[in-house]
C-alpha atoms as a PDB file:
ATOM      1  CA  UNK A   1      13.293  22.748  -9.448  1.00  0.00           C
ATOM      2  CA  UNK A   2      15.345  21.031  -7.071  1.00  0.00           C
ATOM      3  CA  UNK A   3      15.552  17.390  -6.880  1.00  0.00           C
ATOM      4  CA  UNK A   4      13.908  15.628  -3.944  1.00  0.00           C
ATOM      5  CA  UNK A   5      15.737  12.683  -2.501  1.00  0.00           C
ATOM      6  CA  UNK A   6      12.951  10.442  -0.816  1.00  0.00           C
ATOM      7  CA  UNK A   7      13.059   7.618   1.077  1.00  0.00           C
ATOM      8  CA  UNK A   8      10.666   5.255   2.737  1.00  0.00           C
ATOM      9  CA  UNK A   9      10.508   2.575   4.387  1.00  0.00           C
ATOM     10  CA  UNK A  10       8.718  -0.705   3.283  1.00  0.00           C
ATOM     11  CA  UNK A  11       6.573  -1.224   6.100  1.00  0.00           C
ATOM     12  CA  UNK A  12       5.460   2.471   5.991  1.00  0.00           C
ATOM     13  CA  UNK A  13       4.744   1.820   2.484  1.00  0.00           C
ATOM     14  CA  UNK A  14       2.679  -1.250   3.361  1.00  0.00           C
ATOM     15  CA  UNK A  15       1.042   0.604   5.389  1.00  0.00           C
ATOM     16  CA  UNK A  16       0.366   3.712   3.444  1.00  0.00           C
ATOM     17  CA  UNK A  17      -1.514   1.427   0.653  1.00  0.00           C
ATOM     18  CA  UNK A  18      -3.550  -1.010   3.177  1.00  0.00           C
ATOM     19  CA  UNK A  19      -4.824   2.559   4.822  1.00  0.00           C
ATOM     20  CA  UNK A  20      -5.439   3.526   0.958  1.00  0.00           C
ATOM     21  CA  UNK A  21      -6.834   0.382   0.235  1.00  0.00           C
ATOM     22  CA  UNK A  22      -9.701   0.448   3.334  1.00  0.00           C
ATOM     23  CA  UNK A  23     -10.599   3.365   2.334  1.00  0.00           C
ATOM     24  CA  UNK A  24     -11.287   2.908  -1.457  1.00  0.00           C
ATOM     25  CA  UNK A  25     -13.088  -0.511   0.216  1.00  0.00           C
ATOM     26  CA  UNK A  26     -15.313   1.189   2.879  1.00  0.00           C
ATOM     27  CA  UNK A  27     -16.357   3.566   0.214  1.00  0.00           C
ATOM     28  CA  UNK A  28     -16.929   0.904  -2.760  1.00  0.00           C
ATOM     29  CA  UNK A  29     -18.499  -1.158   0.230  1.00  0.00           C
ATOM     30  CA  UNK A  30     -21.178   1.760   0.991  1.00  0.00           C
ATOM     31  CA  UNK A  31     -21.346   2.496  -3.050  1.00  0.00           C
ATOM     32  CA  UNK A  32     -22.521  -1.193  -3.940  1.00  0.00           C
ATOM     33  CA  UNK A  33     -25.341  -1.475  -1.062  1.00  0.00           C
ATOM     34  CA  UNK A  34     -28.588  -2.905  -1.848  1.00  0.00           C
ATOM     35  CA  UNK A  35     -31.887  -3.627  -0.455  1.00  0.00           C
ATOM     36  CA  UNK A  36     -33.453  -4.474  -3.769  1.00  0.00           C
ATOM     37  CA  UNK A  37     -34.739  -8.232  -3.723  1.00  0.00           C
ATOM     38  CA  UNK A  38     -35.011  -8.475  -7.424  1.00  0.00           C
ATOM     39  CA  UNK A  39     -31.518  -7.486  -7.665  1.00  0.00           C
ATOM     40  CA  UNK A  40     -29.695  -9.227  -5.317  1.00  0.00           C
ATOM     41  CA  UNK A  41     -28.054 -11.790  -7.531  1.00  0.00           C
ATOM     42  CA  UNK A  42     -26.527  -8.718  -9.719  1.00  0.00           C
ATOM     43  CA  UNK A  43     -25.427  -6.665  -6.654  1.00  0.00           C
ATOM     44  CA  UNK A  44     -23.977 -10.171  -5.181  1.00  0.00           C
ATOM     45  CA  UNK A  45     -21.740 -10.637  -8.359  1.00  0.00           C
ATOM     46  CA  UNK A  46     -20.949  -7.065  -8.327  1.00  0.00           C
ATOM     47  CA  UNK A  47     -19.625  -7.005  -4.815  1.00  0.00           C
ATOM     48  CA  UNK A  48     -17.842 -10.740  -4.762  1.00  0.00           C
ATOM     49  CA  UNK A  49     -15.052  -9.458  -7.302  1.00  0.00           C
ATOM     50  CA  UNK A  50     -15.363  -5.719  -6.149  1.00  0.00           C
ATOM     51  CA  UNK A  51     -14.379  -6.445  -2.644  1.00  0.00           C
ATOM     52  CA  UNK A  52     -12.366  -9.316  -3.206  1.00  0.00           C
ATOM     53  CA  UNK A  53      -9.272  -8.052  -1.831  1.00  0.00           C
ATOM     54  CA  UNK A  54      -5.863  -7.025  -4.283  1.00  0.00           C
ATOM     55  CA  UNK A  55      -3.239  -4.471  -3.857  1.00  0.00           C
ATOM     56  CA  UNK A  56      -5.500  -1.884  -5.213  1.00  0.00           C
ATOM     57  CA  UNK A  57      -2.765  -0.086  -6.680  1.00  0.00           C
ATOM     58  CA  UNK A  58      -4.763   2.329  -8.897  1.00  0.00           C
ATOM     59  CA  UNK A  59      -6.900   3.825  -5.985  1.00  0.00           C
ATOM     60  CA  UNK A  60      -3.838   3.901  -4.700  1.00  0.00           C
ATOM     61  CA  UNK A  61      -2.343   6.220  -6.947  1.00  0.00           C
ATOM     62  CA  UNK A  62      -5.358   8.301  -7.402  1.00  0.00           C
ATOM     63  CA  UNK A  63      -5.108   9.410  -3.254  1.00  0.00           C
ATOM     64  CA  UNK A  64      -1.299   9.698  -3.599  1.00  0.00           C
ATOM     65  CA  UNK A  65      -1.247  12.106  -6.574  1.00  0.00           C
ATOM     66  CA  UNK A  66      -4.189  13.827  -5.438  1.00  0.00           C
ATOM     67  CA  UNK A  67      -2.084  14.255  -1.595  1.00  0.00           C
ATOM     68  CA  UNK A  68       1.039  15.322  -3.199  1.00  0.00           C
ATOM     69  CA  UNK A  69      -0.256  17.806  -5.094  1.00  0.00           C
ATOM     70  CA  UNK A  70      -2.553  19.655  -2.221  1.00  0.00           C
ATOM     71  CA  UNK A  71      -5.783  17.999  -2.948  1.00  0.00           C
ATOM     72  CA  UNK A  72      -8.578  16.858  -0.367  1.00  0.00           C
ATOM     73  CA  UNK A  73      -9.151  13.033   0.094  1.00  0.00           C
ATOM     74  CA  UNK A  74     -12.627  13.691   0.486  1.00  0.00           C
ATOM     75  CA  UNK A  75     -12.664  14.920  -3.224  1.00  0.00           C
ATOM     76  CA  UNK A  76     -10.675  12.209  -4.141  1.00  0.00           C
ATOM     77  CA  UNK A  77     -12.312   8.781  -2.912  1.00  0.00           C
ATOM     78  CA  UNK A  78     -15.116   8.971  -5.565  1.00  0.00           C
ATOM     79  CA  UNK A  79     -12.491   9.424  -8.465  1.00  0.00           C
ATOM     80  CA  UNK A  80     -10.373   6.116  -6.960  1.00  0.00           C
ATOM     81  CA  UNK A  81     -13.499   4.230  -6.196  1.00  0.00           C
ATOM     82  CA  UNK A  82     -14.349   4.587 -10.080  1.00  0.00           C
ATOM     83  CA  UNK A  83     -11.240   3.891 -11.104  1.00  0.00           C
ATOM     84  CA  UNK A  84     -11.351   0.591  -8.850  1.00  0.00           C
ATOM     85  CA  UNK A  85     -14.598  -0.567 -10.410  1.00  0.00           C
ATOM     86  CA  UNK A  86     -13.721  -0.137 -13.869  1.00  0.00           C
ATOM     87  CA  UNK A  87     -10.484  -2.138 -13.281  1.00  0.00           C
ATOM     88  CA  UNK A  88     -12.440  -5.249 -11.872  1.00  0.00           C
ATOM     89  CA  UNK A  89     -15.092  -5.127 -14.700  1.00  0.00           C
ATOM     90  CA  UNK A  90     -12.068  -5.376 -16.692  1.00  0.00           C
ATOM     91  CA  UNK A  91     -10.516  -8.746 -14.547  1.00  0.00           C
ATOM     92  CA  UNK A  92     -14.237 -10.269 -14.586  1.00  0.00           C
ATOM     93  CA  UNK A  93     -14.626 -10.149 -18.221  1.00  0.00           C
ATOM     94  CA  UNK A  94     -11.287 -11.179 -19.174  1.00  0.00           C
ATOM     95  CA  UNK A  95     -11.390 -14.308 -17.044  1.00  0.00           C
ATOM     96  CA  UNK A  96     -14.877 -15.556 -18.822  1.00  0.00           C
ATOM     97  CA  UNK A  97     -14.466 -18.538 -21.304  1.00  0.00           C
ATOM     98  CA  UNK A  98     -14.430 -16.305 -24.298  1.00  0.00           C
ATOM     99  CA  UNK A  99     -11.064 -14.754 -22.751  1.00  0.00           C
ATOM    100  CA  UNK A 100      -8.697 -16.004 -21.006  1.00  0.00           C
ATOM    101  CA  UNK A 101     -10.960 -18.825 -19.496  1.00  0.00           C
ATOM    102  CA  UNK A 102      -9.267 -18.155 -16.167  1.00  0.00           C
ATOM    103  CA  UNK A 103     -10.731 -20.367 -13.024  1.00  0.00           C
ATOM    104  CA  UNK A 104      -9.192 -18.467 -10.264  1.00  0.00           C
ATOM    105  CA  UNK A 105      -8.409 -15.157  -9.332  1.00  0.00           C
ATOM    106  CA  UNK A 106      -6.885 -13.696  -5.910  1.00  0.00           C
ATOM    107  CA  UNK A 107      -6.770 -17.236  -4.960  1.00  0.00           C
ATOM    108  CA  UNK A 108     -10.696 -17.884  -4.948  1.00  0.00           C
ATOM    109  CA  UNK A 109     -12.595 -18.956  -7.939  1.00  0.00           C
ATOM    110  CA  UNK A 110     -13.581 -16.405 -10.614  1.00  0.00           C
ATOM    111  CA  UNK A 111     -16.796 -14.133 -10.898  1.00  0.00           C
ATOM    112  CA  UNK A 112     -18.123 -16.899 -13.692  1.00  0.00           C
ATOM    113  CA  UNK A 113     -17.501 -20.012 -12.065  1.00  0.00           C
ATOM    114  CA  UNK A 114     -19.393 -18.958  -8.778  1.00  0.00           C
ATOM    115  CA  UNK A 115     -22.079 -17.476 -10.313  1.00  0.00           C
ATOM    116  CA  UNK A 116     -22.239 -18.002 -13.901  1.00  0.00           C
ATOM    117  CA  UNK A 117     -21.306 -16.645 -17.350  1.00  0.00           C
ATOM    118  CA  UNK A 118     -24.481 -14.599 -17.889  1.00  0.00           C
ATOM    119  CA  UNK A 119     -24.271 -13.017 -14.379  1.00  0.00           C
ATOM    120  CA  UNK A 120     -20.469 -12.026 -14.849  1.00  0.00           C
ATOM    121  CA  UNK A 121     -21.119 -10.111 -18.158  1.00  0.00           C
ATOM    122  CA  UNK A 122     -23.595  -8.063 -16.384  1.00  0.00           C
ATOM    123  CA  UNK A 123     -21.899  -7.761 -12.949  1.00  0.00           C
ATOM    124  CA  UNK A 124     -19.012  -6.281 -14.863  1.00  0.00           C
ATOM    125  CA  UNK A 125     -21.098  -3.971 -17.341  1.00  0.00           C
ATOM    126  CA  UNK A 126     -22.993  -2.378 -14.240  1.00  0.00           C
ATOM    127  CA  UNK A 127     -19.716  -1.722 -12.681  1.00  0.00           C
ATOM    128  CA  UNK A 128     -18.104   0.074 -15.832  1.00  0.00           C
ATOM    129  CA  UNK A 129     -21.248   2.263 -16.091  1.00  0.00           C
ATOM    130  CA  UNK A 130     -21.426   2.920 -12.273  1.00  0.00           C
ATOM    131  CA  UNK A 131     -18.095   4.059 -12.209  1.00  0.00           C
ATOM    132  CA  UNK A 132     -18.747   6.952 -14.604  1.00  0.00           C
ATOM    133  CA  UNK A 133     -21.945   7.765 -12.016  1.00  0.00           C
ATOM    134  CA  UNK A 134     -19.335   7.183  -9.168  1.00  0.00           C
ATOM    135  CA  UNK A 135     -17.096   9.817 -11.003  1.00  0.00           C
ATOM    136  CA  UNK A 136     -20.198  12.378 -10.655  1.00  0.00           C
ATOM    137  CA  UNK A 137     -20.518  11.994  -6.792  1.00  0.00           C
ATOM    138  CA  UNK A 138     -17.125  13.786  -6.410  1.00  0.00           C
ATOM    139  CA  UNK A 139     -17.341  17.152  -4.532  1.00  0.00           C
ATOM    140  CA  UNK A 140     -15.109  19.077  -7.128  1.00  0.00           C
ATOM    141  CA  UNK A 141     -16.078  21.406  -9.637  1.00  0.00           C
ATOM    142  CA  UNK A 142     -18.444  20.106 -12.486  1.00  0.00           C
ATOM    143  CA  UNK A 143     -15.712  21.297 -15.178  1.00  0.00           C
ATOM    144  CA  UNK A 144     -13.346  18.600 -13.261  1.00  0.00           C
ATOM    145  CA  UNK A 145     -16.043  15.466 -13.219  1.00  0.00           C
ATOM    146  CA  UNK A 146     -16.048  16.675 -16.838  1.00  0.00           C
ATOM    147  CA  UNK A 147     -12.528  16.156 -17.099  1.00  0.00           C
ATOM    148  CA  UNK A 148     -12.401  12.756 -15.386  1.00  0.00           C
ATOM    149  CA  UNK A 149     -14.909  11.460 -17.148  1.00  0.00           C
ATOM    150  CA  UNK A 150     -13.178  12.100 -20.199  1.00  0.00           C
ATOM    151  CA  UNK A 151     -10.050  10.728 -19.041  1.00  0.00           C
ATOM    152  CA  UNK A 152     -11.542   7.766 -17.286  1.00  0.00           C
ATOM    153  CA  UNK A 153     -13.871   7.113 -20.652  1.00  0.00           C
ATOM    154  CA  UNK A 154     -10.200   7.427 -22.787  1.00  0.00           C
ATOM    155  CA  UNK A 155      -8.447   4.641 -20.918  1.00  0.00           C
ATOM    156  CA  UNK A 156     -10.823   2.398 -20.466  1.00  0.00           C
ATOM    157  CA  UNK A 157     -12.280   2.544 -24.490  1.00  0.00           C
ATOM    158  CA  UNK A 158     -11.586   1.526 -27.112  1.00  0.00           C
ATOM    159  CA  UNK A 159      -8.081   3.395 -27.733  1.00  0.00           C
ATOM    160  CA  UNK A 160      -7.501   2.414 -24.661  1.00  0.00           C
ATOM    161  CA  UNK A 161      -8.159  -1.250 -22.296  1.00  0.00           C
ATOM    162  CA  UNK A 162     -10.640  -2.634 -24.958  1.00  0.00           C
ATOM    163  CA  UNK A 163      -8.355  -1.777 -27.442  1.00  0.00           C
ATOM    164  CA  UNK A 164      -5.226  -3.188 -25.589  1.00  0.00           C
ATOM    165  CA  UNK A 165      -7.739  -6.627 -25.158  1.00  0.00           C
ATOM    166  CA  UNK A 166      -8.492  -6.876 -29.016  1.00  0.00           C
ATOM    167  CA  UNK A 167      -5.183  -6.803 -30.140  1.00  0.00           C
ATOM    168  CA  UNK A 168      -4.247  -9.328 -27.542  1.00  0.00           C
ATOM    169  CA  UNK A 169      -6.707 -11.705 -28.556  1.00  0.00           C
ATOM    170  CA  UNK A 170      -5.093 -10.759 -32.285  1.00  0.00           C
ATOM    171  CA  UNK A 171      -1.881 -11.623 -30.762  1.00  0.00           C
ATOM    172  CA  UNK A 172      -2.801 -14.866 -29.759  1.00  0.00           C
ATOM    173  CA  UNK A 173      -0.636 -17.734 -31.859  1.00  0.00           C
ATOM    174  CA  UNK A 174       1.783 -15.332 -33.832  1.00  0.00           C
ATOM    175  CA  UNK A 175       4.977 -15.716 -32.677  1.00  0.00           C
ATOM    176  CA  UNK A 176       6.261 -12.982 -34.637  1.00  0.00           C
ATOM    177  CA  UNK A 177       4.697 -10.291 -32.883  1.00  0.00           C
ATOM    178  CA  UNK A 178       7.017  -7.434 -33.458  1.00  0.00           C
ATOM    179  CA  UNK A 179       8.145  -5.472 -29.667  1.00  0.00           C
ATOM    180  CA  UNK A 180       6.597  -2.023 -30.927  1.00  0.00           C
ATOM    181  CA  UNK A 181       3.077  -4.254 -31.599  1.00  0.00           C
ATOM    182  CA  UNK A 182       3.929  -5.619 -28.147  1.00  0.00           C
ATOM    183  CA  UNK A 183       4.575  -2.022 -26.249  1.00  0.00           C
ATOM    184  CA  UNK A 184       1.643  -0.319 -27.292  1.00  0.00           C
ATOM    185  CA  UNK A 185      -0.999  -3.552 -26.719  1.00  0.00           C
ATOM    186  CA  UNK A 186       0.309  -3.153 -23.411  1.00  0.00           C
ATOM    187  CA  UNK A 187       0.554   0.552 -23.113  1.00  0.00           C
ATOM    188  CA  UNK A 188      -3.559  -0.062 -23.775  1.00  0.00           C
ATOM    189  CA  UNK A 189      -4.180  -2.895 -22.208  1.00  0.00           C
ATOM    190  CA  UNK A 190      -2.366  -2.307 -19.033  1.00  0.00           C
ATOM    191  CA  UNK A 191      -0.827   1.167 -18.854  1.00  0.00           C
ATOM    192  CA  UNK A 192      -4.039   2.998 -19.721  1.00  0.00           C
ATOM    193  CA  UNK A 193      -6.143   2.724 -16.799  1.00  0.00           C
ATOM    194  CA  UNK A 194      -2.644   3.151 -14.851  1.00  0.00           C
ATOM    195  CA  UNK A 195      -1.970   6.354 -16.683  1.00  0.00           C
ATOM    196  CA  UNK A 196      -5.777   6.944 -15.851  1.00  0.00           C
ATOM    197  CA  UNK A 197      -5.185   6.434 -12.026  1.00  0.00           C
ATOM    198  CA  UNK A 198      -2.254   8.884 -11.789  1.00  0.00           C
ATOM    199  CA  UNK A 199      -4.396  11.184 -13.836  1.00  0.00           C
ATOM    200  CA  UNK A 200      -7.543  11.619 -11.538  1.00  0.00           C
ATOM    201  CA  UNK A 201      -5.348  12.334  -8.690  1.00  0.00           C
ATOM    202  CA  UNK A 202      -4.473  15.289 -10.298  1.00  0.00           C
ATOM    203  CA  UNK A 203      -7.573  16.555 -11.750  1.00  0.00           C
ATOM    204  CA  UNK A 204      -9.094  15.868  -7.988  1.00  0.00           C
ATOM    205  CA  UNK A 205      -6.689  18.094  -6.419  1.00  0.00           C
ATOM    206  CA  UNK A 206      -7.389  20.682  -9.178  1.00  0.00           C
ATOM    207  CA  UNK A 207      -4.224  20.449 -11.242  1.00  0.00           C
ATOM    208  CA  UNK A 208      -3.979  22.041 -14.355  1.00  0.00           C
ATOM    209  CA  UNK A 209      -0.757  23.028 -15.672  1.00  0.00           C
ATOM    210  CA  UNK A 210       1.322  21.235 -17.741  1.00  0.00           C
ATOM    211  CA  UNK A 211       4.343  20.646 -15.595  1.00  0.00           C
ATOM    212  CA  UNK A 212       2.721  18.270 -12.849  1.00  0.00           C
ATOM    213  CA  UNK A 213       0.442  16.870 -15.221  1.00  0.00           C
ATOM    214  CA  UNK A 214       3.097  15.490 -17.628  1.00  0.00           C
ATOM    215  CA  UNK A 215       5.052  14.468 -14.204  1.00  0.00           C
ATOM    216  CA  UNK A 216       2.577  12.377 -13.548  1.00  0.00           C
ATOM    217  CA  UNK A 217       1.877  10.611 -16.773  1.00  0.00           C
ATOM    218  CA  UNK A 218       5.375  10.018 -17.292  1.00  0.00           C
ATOM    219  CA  UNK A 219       5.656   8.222 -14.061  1.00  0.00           C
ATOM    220  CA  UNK A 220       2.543   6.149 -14.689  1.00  0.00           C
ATOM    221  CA  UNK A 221       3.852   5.319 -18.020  1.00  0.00           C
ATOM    222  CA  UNK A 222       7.380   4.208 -17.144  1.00  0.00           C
ATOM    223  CA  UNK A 223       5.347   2.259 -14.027  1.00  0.00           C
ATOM    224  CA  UNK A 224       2.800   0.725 -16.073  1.00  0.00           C
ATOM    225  CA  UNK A 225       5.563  -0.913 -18.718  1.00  0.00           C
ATOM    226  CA  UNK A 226       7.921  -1.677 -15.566  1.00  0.00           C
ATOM    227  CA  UNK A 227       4.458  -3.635 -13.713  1.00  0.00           C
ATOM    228  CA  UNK A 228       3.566  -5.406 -17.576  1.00  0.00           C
ATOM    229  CA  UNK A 229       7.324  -7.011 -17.772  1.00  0.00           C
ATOM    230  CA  UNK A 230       7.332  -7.678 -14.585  1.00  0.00           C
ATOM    231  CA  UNK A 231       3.851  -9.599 -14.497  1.00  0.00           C
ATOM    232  CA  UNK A 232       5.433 -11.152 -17.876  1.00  0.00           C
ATOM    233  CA  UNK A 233       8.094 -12.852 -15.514  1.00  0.00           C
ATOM    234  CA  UNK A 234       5.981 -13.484 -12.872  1.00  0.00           C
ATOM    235  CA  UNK A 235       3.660 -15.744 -14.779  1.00  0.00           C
ATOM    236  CA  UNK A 236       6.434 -17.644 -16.108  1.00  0.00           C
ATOM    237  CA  UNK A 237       8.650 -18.175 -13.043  1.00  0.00           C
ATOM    238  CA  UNK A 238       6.513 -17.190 -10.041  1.00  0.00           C
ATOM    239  CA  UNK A 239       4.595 -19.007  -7.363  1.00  0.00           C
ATOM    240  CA  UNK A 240       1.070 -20.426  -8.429  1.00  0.00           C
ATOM    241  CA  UNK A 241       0.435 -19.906  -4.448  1.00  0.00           C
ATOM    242  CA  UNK A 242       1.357 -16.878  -3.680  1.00  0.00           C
ATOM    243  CA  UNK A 243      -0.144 -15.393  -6.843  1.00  0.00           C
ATOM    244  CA  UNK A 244      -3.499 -16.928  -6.420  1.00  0.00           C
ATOM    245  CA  UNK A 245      -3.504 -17.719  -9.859  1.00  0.00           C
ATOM    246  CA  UNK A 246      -2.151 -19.935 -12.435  1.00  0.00           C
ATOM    247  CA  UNK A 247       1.402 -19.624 -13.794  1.00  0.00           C
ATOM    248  CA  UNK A 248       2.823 -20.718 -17.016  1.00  0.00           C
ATOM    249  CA  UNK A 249       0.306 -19.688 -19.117  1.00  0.00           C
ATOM    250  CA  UNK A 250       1.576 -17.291 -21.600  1.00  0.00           C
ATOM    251  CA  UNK A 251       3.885 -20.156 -22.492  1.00  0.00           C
ATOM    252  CA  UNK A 252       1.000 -22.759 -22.673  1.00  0.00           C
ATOM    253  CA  UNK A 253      -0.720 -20.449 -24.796  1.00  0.00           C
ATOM    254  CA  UNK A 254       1.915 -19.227 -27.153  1.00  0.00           C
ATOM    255  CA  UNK A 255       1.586 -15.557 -26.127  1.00  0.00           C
ATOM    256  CA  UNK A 256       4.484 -12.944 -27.184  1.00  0.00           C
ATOM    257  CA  UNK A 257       5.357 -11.595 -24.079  1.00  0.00           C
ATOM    258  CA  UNK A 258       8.542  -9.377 -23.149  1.00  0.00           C
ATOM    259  CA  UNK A 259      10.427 -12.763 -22.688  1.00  0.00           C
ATOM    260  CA  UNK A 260       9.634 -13.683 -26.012  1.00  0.00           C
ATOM    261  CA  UNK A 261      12.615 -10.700 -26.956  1.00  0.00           C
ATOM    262  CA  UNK A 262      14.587 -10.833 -24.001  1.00  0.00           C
ATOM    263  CA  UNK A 263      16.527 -12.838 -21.643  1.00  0.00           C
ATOM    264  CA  UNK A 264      14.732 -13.095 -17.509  1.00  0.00           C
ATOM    265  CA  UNK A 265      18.001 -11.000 -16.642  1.00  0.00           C
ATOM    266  CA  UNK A 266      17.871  -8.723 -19.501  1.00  0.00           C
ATOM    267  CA  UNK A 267      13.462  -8.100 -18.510  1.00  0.00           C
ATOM    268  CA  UNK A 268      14.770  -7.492 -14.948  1.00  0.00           C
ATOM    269  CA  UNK A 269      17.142  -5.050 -16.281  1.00  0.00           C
ATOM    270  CA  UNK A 270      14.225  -3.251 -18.677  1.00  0.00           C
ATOM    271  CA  UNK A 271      11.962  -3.151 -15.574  1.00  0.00           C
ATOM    272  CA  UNK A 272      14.696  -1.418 -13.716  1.00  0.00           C
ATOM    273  CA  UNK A 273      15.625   0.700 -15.358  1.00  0.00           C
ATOM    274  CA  UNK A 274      11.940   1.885 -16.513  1.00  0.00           C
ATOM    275  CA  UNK A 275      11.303   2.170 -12.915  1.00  0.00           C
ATOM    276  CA  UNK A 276      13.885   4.370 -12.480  1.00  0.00           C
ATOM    277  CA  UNK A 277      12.623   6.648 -15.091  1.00  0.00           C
ATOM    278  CA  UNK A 278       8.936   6.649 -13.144  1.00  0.00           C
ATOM    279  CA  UNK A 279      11.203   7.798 -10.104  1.00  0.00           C
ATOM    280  CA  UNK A 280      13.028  10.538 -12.061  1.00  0.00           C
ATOM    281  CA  UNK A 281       9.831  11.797 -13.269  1.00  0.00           C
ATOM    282  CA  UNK A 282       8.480  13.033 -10.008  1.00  0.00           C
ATOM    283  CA  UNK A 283      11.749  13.149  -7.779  1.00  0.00           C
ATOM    284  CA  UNK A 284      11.272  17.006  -7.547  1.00  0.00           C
ATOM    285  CA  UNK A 285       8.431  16.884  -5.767  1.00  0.00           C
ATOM    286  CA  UNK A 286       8.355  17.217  -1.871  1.00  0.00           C
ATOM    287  CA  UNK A 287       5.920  14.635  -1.136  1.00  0.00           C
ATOM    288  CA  UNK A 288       6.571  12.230  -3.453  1.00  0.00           C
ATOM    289  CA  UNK A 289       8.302   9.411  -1.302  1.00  0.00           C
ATOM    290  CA  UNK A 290       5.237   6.788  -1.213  1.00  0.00           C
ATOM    291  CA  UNK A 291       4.887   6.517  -4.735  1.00  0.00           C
ATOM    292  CA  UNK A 292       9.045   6.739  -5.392  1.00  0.00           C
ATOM    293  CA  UNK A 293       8.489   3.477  -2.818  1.00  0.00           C
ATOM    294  CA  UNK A 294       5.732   2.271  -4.895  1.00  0.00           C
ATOM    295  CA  UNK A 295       7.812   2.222  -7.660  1.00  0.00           C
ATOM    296  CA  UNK A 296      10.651   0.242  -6.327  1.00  0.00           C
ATOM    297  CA  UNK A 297       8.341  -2.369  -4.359  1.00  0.00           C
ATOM    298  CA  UNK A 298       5.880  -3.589  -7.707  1.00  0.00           C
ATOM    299  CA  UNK A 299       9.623  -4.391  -8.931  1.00  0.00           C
ATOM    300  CA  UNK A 300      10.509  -6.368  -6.254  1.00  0.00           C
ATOM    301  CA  UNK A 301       6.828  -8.101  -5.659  1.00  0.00           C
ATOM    302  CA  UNK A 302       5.962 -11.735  -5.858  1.00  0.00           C
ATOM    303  CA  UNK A 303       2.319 -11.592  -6.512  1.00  0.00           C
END
């Protein structure tokens, strides 16, 4: 196959993902409705970290792989929605006390500090179980739900996120972390639901053989580690402000981190070149030019 030679422009990229991201929102929106007094609280908690804003990068992938490879948005929106949810049960529970005892997040206070700890474990259990319920609304074929939910369960379980969180909090203190121990709490912790993302596109538009499915896991793989060193940098040399959260933390809290093995240069260099390789891995691809410009712009972000 001939290699594709995308471009795009940054402001069409910014634009592609905000029209992504409304779309996941007025669907997640619509999906976390209630009318149920007794419930309120629950539904409140649920929908104050849900629609609290973000790049919403993983929807975003879902529609784009699911586009480039012929599928239907309409068949698609329930598979990023889910994906969406499961990531921000993910952010709520990490930032309780028994975590990362985080106070703010997207510049506003956290799910637990506004409405309690209790609240917050349950606001981000019912949105990991309503995302597999989310997954069934899809209009696809059943053997495909089947499929997601399997892939959706992987990532988020406990080879998978949880995993990735366990042997973070096992991290914690030990200095002498090796980088393979590093790479694959990360490739859990982070990558997974990434991985995941790029993954449900595909299975939404129907994809099935091997050569556009390994495409895309390679790309989400080199992008996931690229985004992880990245955020490792960001948090200790970016702006508090602009990331609407604190920075300096790793350090504070003796976390390994890619910097603990590397120089700032020689992380920028890694994160290049890994994005490259996500670039590589679907530059034959017609089609492909908002997530080749996805790639390049979570290497240049700032928050």
């Amino acid at each position: 196959m001939k290699k594709h030679n995308p471009m795009v422009d940054r402001e069409d990229l910014i634009s592609a993902m905000r029209e992504a991201a409304q779309k996941t929102e007025e669907y997640l929106s619509r999906a976390v409705e209630n009318e149920e007094e007794a419930l309120a609280l629950l539904f409140s908690s649920m929908r104050y970290s849900l629609l609290s804003g973000g790049k919403r990068i993983r929807p975003f992938l879902t529609l784009s792989f699911c586009r480039l490879f012929g599928g239907k948005e309409e068949a698609c929106l329930p598979f990023a929605a889910a994906v969406e949810m499961v990531h921000t049960y993910s952010l709520i529970h990490d930032d309780l006390p028994c975590m990362d005892d985080d106070e703010y997040r997207r510049g506003r206070l956290t799910n637990h500090k506004v409405y309690g700890e209790a609240t917050a474990v349950l606001a981000g259990d019912a949105l990991l179980t309503f995302a597999f319920e989310t997954l069934t609304h899809a209009p696809v074929p059943d053997a495909d739900i089947v499929r997601a939910v399997g892939c959706l369960s992987a990532a988020a379980g406990c080879r998978g996120m949880v995993g990735g969180q366990i042997m973070d909090m096992a991290a914690e203190n030990h200095p002498d972390l090796p980088l393979d121990t590093l790479r694959l709490l990360q490739a859990r912790k982070t990558g997974a639901l990434i991985r995941a993302a790029a993954a449900l596109g595909c299975i939404a538009a129907g994809v099935r053989d091997a050569e556009r499915l390994d495409a895309a896991d390679a790309y989400a793989e080199a992008l996931g580690s690229a985004f992880q060193i990245t955020d490792d940098i960001l948090d200790a040399y970016g702006n508090a402000e602009l990331l609407g959260k604190a920075v300096g933390r790793d350090l504070k809290e003796n976390k390994t981190t890619f910097l603990s093995f590397m120089s700032r240069e020689e992380a920028c260099a890694a994160a290049a070149s890994l994005t490259e390789k996500a670039k590589a891995a679907i530059a034959a691809y017609p089609g492909a030019e908002s997530l080749m410009a996805l790639a390049d712009g979570l290497l240049t972000r700032e928050k």
